[in-house]
C-alpha atoms as a PDB file:
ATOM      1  CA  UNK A   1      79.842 130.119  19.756  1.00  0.00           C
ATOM      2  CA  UNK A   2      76.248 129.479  18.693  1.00  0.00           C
ATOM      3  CA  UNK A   3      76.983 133.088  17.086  1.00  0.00           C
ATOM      4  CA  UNK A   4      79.386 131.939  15.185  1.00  0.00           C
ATOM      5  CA  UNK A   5      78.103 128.709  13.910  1.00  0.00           C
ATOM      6  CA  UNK A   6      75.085 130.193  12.894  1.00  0.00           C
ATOM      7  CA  UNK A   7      77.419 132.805  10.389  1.00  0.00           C
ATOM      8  CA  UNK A   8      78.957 130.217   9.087  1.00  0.00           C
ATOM      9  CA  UNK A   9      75.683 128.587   8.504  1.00  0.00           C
ATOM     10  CA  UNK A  10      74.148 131.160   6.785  1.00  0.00           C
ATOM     11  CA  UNK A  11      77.571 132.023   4.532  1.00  0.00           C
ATOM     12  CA  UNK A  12      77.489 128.447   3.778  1.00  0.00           C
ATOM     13  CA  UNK A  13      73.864 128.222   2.755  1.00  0.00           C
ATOM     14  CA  UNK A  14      74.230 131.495   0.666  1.00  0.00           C
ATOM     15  CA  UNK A  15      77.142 130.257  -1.084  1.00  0.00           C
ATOM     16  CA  UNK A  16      75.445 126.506  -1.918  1.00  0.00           C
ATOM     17  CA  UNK A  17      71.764 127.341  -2.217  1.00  0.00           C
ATOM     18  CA  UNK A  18      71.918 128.738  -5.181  1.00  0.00           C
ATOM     19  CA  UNK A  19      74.261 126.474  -6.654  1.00  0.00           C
ATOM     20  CA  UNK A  20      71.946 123.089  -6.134  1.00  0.00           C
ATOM     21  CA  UNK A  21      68.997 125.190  -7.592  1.00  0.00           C
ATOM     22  CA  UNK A  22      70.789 126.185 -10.684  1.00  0.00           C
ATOM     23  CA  UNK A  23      71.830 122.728 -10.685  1.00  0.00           C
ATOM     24  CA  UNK A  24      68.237 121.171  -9.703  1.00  0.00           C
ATOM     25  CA  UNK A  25      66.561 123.549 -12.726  1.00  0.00           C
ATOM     26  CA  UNK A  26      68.995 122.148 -15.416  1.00  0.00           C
ATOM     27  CA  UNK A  27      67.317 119.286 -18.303  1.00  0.00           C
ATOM     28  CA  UNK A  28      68.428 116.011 -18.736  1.00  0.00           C
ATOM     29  CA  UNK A  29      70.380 116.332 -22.177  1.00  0.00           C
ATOM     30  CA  UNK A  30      68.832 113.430 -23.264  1.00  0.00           C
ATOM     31  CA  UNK A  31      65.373 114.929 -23.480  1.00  0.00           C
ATOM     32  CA  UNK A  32      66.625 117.092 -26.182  1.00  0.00           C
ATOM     33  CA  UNK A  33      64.658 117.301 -28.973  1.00  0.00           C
ATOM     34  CA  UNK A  34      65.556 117.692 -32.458  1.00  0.00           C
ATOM     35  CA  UNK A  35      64.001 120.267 -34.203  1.00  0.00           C
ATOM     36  CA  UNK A  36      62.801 119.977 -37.909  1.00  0.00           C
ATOM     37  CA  UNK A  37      65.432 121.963 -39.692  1.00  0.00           C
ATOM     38  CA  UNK A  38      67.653 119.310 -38.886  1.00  0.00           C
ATOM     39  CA  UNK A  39      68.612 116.192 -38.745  1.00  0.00           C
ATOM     40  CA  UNK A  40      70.911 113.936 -35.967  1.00  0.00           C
ATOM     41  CA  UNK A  41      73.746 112.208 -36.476  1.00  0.00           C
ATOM     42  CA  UNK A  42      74.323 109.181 -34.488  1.00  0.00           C
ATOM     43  CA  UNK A  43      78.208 109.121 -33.982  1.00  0.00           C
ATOM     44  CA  UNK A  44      79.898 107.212 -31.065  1.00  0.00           C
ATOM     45  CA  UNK A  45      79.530 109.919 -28.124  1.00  0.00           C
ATOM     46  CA  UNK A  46      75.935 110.509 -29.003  1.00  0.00           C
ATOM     47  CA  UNK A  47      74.381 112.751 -31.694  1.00  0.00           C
ATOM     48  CA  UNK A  48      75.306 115.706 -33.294  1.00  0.00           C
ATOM     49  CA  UNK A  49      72.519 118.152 -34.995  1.00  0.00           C
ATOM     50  CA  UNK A  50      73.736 119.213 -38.490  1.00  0.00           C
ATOM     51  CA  UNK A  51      72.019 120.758 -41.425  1.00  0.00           C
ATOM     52  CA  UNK A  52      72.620 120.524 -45.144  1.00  0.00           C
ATOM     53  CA  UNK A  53      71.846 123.255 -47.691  1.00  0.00           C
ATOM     54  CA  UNK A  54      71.792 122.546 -51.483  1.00  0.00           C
ATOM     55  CA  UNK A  55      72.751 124.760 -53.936  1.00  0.00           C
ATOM     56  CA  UNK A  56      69.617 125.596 -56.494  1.00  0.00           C
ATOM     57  CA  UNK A  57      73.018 125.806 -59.089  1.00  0.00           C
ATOM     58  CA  UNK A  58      75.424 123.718 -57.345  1.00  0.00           C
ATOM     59  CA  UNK A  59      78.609 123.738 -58.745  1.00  0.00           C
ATOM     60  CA  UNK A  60      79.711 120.148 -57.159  1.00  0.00           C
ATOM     61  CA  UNK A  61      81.575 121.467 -54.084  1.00  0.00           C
ATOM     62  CA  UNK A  62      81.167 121.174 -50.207  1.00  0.00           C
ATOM     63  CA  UNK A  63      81.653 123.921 -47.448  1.00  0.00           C
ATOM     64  CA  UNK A  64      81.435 122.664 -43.704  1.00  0.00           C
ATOM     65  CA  UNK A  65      81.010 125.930 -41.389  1.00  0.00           C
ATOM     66  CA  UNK A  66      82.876 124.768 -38.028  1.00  0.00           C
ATOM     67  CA  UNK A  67      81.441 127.635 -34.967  1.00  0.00           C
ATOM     68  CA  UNK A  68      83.112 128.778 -32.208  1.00  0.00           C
ATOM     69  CA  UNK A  69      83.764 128.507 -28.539  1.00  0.00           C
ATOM     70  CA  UNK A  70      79.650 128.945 -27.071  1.00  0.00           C
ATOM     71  CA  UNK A  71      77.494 130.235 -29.547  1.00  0.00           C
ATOM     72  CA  UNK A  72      75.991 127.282 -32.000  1.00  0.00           C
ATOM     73  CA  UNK A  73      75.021 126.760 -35.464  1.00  0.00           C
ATOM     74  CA  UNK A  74      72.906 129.117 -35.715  1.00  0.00           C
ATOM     75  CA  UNK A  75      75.245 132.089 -36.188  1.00  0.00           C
ATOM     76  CA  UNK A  76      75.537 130.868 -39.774  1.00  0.00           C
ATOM     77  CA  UNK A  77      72.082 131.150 -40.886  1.00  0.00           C
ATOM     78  CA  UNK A  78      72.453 135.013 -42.733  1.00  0.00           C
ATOM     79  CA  UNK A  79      75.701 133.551 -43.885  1.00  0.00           C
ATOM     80  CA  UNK A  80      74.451 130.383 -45.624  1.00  0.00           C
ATOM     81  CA  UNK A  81      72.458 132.019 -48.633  1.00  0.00           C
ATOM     82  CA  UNK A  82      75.619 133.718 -50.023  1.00  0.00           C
ATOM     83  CA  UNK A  83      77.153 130.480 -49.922  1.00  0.00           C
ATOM     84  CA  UNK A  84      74.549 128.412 -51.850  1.00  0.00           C
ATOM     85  CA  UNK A  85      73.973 131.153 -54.206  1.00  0.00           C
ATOM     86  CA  UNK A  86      77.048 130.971 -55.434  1.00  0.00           C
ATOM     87  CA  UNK A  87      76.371 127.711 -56.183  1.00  0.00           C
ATOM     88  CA  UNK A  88      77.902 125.498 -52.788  1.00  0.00           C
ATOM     89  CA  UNK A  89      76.038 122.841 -50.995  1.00  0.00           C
ATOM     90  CA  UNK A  90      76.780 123.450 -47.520  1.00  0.00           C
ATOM     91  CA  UNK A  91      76.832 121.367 -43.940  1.00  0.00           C
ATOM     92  CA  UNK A  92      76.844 123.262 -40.908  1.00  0.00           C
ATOM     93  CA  UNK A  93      76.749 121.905 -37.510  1.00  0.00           C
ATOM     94  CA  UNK A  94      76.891 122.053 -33.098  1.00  0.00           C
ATOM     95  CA  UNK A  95      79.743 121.059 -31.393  1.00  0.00           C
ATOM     96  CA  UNK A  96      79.040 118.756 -28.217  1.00  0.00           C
ATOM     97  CA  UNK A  97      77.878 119.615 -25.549  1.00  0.00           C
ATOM     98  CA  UNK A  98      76.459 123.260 -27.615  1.00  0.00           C
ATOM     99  CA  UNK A  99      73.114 123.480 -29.327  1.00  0.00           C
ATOM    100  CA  UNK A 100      70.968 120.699 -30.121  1.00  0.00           C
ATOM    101  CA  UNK A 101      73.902 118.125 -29.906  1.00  0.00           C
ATOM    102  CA  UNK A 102      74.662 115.769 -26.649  1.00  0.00           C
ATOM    103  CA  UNK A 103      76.586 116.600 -23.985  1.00  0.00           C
ATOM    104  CA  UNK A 104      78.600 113.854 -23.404  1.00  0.00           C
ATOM    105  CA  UNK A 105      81.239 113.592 -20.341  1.00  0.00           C
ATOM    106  CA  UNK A 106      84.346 113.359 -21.551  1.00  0.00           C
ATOM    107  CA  UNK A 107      87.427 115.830 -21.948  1.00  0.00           C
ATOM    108  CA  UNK A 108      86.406 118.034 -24.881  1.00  0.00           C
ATOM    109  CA  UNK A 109      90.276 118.216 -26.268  1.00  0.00           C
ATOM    110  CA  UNK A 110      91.249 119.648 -29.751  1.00  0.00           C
ATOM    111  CA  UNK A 111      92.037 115.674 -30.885  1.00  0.00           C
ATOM    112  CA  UNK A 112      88.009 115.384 -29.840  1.00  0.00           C
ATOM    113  CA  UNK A 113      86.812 118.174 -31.892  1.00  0.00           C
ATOM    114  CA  UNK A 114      89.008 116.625 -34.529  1.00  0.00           C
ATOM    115  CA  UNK A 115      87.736 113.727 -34.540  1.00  0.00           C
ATOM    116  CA  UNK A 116      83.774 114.689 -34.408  1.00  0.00           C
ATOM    117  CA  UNK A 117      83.942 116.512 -37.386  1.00  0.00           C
ATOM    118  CA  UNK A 118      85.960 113.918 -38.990  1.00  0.00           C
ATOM    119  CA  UNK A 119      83.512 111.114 -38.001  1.00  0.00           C
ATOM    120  CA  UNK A 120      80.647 113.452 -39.278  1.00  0.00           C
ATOM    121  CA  UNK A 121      81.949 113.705 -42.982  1.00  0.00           C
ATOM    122  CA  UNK A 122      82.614 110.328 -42.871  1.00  0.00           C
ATOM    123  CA  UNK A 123      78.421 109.856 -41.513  1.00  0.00           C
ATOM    124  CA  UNK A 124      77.629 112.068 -44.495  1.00  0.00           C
ATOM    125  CA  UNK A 125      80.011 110.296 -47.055  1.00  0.00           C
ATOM    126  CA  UNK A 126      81.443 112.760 -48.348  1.00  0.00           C
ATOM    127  CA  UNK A 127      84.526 111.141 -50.582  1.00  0.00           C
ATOM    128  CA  UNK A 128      85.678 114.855 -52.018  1.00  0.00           C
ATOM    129  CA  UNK A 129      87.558 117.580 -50.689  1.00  0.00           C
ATOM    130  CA  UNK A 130      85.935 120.161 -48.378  1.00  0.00           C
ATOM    131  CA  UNK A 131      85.997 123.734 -48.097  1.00  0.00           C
ATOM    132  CA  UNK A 132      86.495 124.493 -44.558  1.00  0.00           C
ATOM    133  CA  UNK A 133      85.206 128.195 -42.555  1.00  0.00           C
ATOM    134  CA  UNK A 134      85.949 128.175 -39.098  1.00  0.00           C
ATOM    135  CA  UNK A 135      84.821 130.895 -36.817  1.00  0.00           C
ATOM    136  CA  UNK A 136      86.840 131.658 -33.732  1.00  0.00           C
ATOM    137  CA  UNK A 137      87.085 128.930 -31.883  1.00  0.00           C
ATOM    138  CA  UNK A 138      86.548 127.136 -35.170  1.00  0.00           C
ATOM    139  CA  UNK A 139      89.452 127.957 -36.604  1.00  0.00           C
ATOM    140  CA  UNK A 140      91.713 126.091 -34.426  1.00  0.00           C
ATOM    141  CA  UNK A 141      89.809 123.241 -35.094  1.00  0.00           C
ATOM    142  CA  UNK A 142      89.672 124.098 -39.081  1.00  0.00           C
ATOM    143  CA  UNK A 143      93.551 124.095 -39.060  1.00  0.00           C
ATOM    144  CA  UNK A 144      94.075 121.441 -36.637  1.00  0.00           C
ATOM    145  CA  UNK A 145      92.151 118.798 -39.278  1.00  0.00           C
ATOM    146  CA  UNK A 146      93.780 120.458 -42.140  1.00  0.00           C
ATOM    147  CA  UNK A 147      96.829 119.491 -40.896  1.00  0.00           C
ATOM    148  CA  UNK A 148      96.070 115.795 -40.043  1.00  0.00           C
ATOM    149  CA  UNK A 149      93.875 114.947 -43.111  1.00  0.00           C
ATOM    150  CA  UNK A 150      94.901 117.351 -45.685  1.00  0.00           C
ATOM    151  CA  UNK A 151      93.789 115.125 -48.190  1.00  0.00           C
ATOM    152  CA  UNK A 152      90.062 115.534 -47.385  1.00  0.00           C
ATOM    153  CA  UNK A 153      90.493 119.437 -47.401  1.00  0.00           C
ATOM    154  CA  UNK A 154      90.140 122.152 -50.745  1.00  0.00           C
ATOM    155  CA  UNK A 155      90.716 125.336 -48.570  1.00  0.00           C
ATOM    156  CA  UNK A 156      90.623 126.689 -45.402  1.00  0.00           C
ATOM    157  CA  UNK A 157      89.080 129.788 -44.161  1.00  0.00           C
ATOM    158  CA  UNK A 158      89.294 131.484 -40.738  1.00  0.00           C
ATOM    159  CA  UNK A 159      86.963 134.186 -39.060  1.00  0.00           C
ATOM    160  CA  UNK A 160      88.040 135.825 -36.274  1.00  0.00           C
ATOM    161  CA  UNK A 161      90.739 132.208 -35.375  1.00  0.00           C
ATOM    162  CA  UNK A 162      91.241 131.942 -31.551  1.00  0.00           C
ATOM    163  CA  UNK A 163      94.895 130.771 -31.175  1.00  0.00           C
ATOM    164  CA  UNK A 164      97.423 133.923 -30.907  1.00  0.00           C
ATOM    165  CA  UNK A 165      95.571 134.940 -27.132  1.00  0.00           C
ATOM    166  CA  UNK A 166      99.350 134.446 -25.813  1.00  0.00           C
ATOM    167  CA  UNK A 167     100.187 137.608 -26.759  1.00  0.00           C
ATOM    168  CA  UNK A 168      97.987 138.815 -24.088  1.00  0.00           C
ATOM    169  CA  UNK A 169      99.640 136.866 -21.270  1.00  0.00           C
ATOM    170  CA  UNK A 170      97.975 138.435 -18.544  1.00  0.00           C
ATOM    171  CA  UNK A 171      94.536 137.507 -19.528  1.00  0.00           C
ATOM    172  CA  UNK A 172      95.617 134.405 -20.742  1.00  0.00           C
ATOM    173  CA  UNK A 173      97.521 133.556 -17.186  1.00  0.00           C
ATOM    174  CA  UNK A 174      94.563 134.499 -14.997  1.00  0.00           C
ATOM    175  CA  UNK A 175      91.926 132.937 -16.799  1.00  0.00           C
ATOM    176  CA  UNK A 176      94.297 129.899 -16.441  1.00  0.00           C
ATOM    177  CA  UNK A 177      95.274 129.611 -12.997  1.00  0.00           C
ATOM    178  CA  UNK A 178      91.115 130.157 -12.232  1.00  0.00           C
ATOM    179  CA  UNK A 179      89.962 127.177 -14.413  1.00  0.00           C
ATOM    180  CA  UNK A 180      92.616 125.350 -12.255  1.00  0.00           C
ATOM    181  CA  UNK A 181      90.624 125.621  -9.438  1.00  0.00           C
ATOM    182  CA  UNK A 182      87.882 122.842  -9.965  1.00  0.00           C
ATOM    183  CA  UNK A 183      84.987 124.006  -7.318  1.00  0.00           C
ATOM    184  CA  UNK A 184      85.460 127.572  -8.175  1.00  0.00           C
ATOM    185  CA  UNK A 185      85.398 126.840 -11.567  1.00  0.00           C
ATOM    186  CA  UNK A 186      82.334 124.502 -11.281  1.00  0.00           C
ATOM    187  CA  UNK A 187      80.496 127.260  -9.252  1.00  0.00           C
ATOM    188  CA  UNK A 188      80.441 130.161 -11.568  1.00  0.00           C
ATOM    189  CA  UNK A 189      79.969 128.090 -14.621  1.00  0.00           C
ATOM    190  CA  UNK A 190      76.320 126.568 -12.744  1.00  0.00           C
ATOM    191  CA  UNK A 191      75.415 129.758 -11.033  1.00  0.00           C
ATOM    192  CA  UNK A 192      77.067 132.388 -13.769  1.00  0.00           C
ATOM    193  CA  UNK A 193      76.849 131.001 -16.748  1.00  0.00           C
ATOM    194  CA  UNK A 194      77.366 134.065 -18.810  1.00  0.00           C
ATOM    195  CA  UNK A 195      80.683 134.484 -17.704  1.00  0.00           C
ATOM    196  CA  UNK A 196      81.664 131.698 -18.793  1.00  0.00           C
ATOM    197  CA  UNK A 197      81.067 132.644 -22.714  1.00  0.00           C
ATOM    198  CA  UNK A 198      82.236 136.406 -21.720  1.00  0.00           C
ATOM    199  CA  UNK A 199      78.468 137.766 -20.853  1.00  0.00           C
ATOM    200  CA  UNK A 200      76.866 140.073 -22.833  1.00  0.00           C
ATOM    201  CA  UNK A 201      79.920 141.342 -25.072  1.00  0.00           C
ATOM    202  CA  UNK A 202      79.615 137.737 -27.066  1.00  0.00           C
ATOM    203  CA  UNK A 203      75.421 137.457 -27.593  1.00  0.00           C
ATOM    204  CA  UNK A 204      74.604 141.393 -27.418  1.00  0.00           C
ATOM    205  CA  UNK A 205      74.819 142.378 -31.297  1.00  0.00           C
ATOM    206  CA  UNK A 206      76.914 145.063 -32.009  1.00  0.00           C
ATOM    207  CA  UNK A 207      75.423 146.854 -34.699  1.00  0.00           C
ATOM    208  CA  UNK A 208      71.404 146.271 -36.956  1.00  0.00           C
ATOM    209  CA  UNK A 209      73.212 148.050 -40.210  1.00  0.00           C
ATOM    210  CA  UNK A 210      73.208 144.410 -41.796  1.00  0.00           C
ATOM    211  CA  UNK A 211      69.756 143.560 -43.031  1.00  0.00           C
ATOM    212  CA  UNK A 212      70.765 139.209 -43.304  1.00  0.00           C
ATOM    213  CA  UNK A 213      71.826 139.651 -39.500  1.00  0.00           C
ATOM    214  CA  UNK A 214      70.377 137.317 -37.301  1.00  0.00           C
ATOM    215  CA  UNK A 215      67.797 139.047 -34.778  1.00  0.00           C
ATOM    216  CA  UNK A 216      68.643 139.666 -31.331  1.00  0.00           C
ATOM    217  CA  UNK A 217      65.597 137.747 -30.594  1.00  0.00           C
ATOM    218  CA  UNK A 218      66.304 134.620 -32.061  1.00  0.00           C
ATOM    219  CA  UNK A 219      69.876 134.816 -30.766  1.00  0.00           C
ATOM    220  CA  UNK A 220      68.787 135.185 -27.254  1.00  0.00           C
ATOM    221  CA  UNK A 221      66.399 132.350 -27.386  1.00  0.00           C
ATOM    222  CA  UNK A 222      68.827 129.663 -29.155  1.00  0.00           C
ATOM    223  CA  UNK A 223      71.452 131.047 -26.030  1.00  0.00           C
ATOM    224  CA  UNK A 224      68.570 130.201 -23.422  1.00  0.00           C
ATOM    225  CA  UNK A 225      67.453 127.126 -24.682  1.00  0.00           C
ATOM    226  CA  UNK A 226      70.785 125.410 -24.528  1.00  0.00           C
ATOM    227  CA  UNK A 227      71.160 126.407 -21.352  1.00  0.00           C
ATOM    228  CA  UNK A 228      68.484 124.698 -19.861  1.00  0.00           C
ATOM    229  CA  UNK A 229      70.202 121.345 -20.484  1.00  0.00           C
ATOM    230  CA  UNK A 230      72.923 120.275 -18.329  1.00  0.00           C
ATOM    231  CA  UNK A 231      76.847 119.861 -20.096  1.00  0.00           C
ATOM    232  CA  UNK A 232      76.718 123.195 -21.570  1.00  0.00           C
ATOM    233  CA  UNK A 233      78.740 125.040 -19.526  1.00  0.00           C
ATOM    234  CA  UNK A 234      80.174 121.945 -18.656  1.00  0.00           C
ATOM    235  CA  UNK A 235      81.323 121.673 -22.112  1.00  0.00           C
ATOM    236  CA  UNK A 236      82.690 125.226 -22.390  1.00  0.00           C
ATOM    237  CA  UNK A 237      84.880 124.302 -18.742  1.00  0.00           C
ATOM    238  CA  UNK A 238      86.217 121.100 -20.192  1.00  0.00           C
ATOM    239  CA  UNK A 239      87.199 122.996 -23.489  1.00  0.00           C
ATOM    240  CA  UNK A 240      89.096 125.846 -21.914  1.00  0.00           C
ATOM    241  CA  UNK A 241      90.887 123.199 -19.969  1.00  0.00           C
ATOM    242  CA  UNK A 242      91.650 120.857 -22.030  1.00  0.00           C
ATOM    243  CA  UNK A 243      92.133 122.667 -25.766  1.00  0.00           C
ATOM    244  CA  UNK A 244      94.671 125.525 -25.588  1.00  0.00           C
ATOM    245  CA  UNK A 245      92.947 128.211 -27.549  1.00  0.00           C
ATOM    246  CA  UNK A 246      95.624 130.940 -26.429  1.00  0.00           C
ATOM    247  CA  UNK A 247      98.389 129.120 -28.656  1.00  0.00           C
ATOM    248  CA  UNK A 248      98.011 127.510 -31.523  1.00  0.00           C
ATOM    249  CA  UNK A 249     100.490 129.122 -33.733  1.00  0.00           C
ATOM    250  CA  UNK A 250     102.678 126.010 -33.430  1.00  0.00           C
ATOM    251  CA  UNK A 251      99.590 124.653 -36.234  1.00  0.00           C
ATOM    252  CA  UNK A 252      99.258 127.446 -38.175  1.00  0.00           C
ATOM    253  CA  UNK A 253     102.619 127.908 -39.396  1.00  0.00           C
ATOM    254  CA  UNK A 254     102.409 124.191 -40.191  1.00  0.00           C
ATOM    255  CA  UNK A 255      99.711 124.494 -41.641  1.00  0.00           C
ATOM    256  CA  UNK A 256     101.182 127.509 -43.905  1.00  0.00           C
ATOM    257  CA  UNK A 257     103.681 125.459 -44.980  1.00  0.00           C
ATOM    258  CA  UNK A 258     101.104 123.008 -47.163  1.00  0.00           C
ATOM    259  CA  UNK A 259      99.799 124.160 -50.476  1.00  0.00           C
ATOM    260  CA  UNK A 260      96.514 124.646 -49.196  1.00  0.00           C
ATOM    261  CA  UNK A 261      94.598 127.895 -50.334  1.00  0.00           C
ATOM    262  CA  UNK A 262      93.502 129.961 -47.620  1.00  0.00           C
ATOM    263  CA  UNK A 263      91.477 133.163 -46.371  1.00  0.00           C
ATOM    264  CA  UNK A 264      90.659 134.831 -42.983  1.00  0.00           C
ATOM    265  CA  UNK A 265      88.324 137.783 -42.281  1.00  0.00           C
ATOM    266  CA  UNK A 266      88.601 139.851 -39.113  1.00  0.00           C
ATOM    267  CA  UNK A 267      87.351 143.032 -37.314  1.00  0.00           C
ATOM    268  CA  UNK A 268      89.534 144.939 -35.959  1.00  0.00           C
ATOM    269  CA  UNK A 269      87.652 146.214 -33.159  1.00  0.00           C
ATOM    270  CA  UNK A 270      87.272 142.208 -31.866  1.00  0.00           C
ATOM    271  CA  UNK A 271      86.793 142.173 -28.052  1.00  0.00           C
ATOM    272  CA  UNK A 272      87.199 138.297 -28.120  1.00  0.00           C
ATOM    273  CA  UNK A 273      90.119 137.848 -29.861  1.00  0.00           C
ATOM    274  CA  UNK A 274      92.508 140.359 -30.407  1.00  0.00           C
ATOM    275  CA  UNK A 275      92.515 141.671 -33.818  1.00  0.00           C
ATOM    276  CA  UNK A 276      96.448 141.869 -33.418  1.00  0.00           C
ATOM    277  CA  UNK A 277      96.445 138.087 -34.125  1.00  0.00           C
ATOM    278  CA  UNK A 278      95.768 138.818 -37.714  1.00  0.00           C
ATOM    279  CA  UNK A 279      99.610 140.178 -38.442  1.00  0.00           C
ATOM    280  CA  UNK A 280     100.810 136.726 -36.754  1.00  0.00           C
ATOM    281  CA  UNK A 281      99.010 134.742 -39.011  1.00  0.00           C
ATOM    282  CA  UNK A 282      99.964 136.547 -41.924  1.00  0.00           C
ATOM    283  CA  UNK A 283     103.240 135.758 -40.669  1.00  0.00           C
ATOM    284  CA  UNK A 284     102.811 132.440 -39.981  1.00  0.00           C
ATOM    285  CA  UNK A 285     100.838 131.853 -43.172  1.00  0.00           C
ATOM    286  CA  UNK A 286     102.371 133.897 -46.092  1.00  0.00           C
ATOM    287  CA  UNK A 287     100.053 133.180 -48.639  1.00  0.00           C
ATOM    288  CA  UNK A 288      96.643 133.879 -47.083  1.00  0.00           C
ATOM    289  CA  UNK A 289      94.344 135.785 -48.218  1.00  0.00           C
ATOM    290  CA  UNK A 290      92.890 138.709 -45.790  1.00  0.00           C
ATOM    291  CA  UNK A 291      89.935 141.079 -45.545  1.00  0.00           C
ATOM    292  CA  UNK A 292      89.433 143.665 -42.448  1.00  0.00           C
ATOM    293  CA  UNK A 293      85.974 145.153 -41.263  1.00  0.00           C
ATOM    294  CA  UNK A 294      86.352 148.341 -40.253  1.00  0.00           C
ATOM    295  CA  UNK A 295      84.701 148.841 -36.843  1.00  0.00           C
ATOM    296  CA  UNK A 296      83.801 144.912 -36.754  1.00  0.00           C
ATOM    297  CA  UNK A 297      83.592 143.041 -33.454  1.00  0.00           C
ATOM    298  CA  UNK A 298      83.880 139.276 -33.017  1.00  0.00           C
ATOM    299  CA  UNK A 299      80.100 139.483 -33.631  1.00  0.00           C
ATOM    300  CA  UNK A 300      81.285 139.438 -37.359  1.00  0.00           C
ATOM    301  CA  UNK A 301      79.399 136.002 -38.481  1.00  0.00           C
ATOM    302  CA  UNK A 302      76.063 136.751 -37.500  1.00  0.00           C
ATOM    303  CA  UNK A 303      76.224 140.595 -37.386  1.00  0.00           C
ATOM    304  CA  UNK A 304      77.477 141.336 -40.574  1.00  0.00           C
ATOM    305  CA  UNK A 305      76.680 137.881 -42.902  1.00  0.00           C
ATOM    306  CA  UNK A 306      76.297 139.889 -45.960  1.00  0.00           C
ATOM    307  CA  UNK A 307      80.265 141.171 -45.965  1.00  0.00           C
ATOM    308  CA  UNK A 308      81.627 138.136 -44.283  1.00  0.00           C
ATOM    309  CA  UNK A 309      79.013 136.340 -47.071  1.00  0.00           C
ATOM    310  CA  UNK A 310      80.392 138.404 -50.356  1.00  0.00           C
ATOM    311  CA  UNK A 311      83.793 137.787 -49.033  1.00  0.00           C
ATOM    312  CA  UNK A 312      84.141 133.819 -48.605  1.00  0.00           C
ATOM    313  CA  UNK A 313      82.083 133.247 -51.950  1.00  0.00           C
ATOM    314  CA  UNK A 314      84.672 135.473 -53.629  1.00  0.00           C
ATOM    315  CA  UNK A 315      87.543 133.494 -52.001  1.00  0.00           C
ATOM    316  CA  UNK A 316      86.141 130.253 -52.403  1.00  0.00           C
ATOM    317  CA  UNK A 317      85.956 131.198 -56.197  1.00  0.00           C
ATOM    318  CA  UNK A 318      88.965 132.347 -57.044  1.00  0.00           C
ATOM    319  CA  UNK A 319      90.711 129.077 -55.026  1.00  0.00           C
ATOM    320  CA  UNK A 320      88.499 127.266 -57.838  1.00  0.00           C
ATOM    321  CA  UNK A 321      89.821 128.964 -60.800  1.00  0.00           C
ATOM    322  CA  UNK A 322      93.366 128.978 -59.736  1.00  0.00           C
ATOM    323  CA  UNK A 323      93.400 125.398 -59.752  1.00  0.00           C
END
């Protein structure tokens, strides 16, 4: 007996010592600090860090970069020149819970991503219409707003958009029915927290060809230093809960029914999201305009800035002069 309790003892102490000390280590998110390339907004479930970039030429028109599921703001940063160049001022920014931004407790739905970046162009007061990039993730929440405030929005533009996972049921199922279990859930997202943005696949860059790429370096430390604060993974747990990135065509082919110019860029080697989701959208959305990378993962924003760069100043220009 005194066997037996002691195994169980010793399972149990395995299984829950290392979840308090991951838990233990973890920073207060208020004791983030905001560093000087930025600035905080102070909206209603804390502050969000957001940057603005002027145009040396600007040409009067706004692009807000909207990132995906995990990684923050800073996959834009070889992205951003080709933008202002071409003569954009542009506002990028982290989600909740991601980044330099708070990590507030509440469900992080697609009506609150919705409304955050809503509430932040209303912070900045910004009257016009936006151009609108969202990558992955981001593009749910691109075409989601598009849809409910069309009149604040001059295009919208997709890299890699989550939302056509479905097709892969399987994956979609399982990864499902285990989010459903709360303590399981809990534990691998405090003690593993790689797997819950897909470990190395989704921070390990795939290829140096691209000289604007951001450095592995710089990418690993943003990826630790968010980590340190608790309500990051907690954030990502909420999310795939409670915002159905598998399907979103529903939107999209709403969406493709307004007169709203469009592009999307994809690689069609993406181990995130399925590259196959590209033929549904052009389905879904007739009139988009499309560009694939050949051999591009879903590593496309940061890896490759100067092609995914070249391409949205291109499309951003020609939805100017069709107008």
């Amino acid at each position: 007996m005194n066997y037996f309790l002691s195994s169980i003892f010793l399972i149990l102490a395995i299984i829950f010592i290392p979840y308090f000390y991951s838990s233990f280590k973890l920073i207060n998110p208020s004791k983030i600090n905001k560093p000087d390339h930025g600035k905080f907004a102070e909206l209603k479930n804390g502050n969000i860090f957001y940057q603005e970039f002027s145009s040396d030429n600007p040409i009067g028109q706004i692009v807000v970069l909207v990132h995906g599921f995990s990684t923050p703001s800073i996959v834009w940063k070889g992205f951003v020149p080709f933008l202002t160049d071409a003569g954009y001022d542009v506002v990028s920014y982290d989600h909740y819970g991601r980044g330099f931004s708070a990590r507030p407790k509440v469900d992080y739905t697609k009506d609150f991503y919705i409304s955050t970046l809503l509430e932040l162009i209303d912070h900045l007061k910004i009257e016009q219409k936006v151009h609108l990039i969202g990558y992955s993730m981001g593009g749910p929440i691109v075409g989601y707003f598009a849809n409910e405030n069309p009149n604040k929005v001059e295009s919208v533009n997709f890299i890699a958009p989550a939302g056509y996972m479905f097709k892969r049921k399987s994956q979609s199922n399982i990864y499902l029915k285990i989010l459903n279990i709360p303590f399981i859930t809990k534990y691998i997202s405090v003690v593993f927290p790689s797997l819950m943005y897909g470990g190395s696949s989704s921070i390990k860059l795939s290829t140096d060809e691209d000289q604007n790429r951001l450095s592995q370096n710089e990418l690993n430390n943003v990826y630790r230093e968010q980590m340190r604060y608790e309500g990051f993974t907690r954030s990502l747990v909420s999310t795939a809960k409670n915002f159905n990135l598998f399907n979103t065509q529903k939107m999209y082919k709403e969406l493709g029914k307004k007169k709203i110019n469009a592009s999307v860029i994809w690689g069609n080697v993406d181990e995130i999201v399925p590259f196959d989701g590209l033929s549904h959208l052009k389905a879904d959305y007739p009139n988009i305009n499309f560009e694939v990378i050949e051999n591009g993962h879903h590593d496309i924003t940061y890896a490759l800035p100067s092609v995914v760069g070249q391409f949205f100043s291109e499309q951003l220009k020609s939805f100017s002069n069709s107008e």
